[in-house]
Protein backbone atom coordinates (compact mmCIF):
# COMPACT_ATOMS: atom_id res chain seq x y z
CA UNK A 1 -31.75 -41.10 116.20
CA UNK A 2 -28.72 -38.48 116.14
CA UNK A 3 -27.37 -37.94 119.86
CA UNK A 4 -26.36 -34.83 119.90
CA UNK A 5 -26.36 -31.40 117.67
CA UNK A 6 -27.37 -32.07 114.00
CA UNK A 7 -23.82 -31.29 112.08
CA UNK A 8 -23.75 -28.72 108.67
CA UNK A 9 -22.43 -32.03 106.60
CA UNK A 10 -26.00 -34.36 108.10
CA UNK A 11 -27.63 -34.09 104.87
CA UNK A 12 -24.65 -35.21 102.57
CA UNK A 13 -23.95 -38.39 104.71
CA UNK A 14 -25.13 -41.85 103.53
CA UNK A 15 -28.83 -42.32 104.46
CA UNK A 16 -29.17 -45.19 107.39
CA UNK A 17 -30.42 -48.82 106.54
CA UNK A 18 -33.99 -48.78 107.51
CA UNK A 19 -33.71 -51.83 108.93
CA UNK A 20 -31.45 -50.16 111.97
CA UNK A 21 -34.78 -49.49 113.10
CA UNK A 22 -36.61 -52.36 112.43
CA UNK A 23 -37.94 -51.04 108.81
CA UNK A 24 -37.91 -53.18 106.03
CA UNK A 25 -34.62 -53.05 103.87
CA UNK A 26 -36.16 -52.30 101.27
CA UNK A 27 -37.33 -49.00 101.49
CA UNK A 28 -40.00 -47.18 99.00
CA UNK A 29 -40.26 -43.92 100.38
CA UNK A 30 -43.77 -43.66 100.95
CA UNK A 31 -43.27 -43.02 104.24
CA UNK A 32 -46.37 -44.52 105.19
CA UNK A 33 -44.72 -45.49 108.39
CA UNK A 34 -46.71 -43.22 111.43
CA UNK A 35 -42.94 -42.39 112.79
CA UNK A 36 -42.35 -40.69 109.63
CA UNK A 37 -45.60 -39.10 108.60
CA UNK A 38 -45.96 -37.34 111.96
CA UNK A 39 -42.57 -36.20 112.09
CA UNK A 40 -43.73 -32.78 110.66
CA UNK A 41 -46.11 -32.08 113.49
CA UNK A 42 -43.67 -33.40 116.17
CA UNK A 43 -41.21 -31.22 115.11
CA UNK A 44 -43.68 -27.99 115.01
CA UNK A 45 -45.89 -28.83 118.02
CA UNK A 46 -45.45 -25.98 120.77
CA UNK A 47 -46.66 -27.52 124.16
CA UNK A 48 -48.87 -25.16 126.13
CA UNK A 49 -46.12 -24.35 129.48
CA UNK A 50 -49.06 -23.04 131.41
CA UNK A 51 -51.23 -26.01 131.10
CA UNK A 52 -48.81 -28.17 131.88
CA UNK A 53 -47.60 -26.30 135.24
CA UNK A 54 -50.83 -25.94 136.17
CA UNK A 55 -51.17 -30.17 136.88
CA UNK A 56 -48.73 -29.37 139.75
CA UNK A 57 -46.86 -32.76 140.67
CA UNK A 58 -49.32 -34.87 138.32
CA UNK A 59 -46.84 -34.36 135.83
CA UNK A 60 -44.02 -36.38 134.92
CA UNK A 61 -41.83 -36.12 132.02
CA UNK A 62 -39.63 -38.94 131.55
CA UNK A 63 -37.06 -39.41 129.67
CA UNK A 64 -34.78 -42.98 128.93
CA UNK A 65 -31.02 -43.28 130.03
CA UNK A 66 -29.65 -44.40 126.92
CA UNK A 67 -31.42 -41.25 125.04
CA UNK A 68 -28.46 -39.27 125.53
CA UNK A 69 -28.82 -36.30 123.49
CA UNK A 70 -31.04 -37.46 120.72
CA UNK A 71 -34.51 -35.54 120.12
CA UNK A 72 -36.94 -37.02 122.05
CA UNK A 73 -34.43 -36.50 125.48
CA UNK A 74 -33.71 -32.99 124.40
CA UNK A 75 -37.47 -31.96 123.95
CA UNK A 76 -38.45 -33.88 127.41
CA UNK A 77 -35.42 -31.98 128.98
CA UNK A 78 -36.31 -28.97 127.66
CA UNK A 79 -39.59 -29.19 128.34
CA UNK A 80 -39.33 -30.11 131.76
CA UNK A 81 -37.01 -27.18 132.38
CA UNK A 82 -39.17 -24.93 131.08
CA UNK A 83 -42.24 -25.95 133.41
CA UNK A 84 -39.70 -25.76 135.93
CA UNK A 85 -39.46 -29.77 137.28
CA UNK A 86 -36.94 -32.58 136.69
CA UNK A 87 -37.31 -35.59 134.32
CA UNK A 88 -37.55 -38.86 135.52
CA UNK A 89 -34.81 -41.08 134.79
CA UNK A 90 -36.12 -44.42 133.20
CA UNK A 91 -34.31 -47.72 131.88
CA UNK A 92 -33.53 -47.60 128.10
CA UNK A 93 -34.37 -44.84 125.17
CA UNK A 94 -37.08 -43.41 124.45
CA UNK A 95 -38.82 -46.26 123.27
CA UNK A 96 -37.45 -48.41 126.11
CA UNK A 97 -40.98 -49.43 126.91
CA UNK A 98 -41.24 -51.48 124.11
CA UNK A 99 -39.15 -54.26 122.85
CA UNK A 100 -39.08 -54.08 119.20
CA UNK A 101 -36.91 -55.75 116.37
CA UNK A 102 -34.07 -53.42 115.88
CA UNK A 103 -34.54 -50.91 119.00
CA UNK A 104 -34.65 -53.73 121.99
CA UNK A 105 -35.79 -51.79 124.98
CA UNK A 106 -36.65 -52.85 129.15
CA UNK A 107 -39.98 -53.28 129.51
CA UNK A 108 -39.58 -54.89 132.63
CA UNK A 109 -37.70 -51.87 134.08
CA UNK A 110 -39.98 -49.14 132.85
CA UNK A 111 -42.63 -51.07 134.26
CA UNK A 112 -40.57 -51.12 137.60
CA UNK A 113 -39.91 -47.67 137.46
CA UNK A 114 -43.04 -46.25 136.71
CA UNK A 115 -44.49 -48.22 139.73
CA UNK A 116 -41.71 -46.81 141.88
CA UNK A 117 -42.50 -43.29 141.11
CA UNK A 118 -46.62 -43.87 141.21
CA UNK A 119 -46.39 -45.52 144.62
C-alpha cells in the first residue's frame, strides 16, 4: 500500500498493523490470506502487450483516483502506456469496488462509472 517509490530504509521500518487492512490483529504469518500468497506471481507476471493491443478499444485499464502511486496504479499506468491507450479514471483505490472493513471504497461510483464508459 506504499504510494510512491519503495525507499532503501522500507525493510527496517516497523511492520503495519494488519488490521489497517482489515486483517486480524493478530497476525500468524501463515499468510494464508490469497492477497499475500499470490503476491509472488503478481509481482513476476509479464502481460502479453501484443495480445492485449490486439482487442483494439475492448480494452480498458482502469485505475482508482485515490491509488496515487501505489502498485496496482503504477502497473495499470504502465501497462496502459505500453499498449499505447489511457487509463480510465475511476472513484476510489484500487479496490474501490468493494467496500471492505479497513479499505472503504465507492461501489456506487465504480458502478456509475463503468456504466458511463460501457454506454
Amino acid at each position: 500500500m506504499l504510494d510512491g517509490t519503495v525507499p532503501d530504509d522500507y525493510l527496517q521500518r516497523p511492520e503495519p498493523d494488519p488490521a489497517m487492512f482489515g486483517m486480524s490483529a493478530v497476525d500468524d504469518r501463515t499468510r494464508t490470506n490469497p492477497l499475500f500468497r499470490n503476491m509472488p506471481d503478481i509481482l513476476d507476471h509479464r502481460p502479453d502487450l501484443d495480445a492485449l493491443r490486439a482487442l483494439g478499444d475492448r480494452l480498458v485499464i482502469a485505475v482508482g483516483v485515490e491509488s496515487g502511486q501505489t502498485m496496482p496504479a503504477r502497473a495499470g499506468r504502465a501497462v496502459a502506456a505500453a499498449v499505447g491507450i489511457g487509463v480510465m479514471d475511476v472513484p476510489s483505490h484500487h479496490a474501490g469496488f468493494t467496500d471492505q472493513p479497513g479499505m472503504p471504497g465507492d461501489p456506487a461510483g465504480f458502478a456509475a462509472r463503468l456504466r458511463e464508459v460501457l454506454g
